[in-house]
N, C-alpha and C. Protein backbone atom coordinates (compact mmCIF):
# COMPACT_ATOMS: atom_id res chain seq x y z
N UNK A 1 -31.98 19.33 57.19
CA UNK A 1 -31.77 19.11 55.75
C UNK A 1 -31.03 20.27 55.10
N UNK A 2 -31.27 21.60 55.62
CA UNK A 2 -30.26 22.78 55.34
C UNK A 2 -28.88 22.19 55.04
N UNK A 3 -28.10 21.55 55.87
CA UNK A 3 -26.81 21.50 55.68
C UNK A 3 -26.66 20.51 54.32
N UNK A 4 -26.83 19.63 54.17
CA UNK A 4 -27.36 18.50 52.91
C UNK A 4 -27.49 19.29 51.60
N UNK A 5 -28.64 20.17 51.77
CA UNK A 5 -28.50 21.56 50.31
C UNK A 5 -27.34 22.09 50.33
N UNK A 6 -26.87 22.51 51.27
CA UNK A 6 -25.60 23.52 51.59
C UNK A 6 -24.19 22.14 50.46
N UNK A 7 -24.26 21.46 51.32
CA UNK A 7 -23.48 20.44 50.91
C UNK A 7 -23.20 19.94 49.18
N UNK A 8 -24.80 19.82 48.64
CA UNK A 8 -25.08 19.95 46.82
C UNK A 8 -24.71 20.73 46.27
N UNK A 9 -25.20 22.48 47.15
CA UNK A 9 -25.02 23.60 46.42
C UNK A 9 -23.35 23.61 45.92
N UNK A 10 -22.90 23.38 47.19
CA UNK A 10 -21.06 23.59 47.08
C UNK A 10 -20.65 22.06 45.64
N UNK A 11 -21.16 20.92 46.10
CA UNK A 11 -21.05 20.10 45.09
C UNK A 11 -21.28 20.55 43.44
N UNK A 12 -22.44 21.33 43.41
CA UNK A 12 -22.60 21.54 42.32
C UNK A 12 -21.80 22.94 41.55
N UNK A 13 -21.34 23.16 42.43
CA UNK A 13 -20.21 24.67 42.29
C UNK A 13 -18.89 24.19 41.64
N UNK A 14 -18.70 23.11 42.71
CA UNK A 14 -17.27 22.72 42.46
C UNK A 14 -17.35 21.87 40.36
N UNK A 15 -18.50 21.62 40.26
CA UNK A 15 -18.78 20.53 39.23
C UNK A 15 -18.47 21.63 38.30
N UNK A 16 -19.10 22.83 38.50
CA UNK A 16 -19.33 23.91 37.69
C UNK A 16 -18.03 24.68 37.18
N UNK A 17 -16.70 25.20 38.37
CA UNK A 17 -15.77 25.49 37.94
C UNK A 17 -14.70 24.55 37.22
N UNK A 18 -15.27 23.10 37.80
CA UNK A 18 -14.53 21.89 36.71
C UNK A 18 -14.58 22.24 35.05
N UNK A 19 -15.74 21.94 35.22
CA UNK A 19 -16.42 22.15 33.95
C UNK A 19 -15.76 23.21 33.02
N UNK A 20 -15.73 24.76 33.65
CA UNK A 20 -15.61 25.92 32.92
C UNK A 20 -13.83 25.62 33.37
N UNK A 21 -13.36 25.43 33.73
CA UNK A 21 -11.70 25.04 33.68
C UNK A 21 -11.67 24.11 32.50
N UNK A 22 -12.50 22.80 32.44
CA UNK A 22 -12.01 22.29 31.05
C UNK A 22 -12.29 22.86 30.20
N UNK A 23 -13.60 23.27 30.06
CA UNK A 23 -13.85 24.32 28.77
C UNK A 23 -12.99 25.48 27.93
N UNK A 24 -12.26 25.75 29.42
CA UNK A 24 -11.23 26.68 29.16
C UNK A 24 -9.79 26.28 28.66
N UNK A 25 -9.26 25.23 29.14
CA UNK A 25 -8.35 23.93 28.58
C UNK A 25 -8.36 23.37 27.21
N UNK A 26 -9.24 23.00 27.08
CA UNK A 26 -10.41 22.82 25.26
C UNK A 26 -10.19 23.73 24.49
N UNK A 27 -10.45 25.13 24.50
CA UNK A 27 -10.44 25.98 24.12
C UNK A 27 -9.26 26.54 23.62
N UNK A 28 -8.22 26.53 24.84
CA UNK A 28 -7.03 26.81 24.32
C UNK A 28 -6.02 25.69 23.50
N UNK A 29 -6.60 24.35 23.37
CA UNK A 29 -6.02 23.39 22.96
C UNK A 29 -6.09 23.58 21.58
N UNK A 30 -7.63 23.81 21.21
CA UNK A 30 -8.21 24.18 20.03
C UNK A 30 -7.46 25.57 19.17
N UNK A 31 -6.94 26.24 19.99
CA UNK A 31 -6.09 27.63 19.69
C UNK A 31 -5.01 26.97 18.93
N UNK A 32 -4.24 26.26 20.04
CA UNK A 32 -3.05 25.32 19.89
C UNK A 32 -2.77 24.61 18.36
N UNK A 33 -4.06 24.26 17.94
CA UNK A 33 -4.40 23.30 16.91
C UNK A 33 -4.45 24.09 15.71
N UNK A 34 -5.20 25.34 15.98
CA UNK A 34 -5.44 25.86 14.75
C UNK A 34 -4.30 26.58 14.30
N UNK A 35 -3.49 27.18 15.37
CA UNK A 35 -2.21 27.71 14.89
C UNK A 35 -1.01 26.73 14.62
N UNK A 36 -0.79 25.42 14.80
CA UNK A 36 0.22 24.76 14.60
C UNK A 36 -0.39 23.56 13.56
N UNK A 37 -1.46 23.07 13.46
CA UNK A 37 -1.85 22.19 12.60
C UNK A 37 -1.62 21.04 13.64
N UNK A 38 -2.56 19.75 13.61
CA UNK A 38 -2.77 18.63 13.92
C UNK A 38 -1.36 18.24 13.59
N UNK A 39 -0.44 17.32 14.74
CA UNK A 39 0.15 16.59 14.67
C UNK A 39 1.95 17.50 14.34
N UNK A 40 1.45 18.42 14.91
CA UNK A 40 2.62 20.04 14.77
C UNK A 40 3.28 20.21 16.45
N UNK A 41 3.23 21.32 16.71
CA UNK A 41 4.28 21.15 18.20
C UNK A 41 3.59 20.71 19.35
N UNK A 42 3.78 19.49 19.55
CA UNK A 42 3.19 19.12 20.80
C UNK A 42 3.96 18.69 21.44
């Protein structure tokens, strides 16, 4: 069953840098937004 955890752990890693990559994507979109205004250089 070791390898199976091994297998989640990495699953749940990969979920994790998804995550903090979109967050980080979001974030700068939100930058994007506040300096150009909704519907400005896209």
């Amino acid at each position: 069953m070791q390898a199976r955890e091994r297998l989640v752990n990495s699953y749940y890693d990969i979920a994790e840098n998804a995550l903090w990559q979109a967050g980080k994507v979001l974030a700068e979109a939100q930058d994007d937004m506040a300096q150009y205004g909704p519907g400005g250089k896209f």
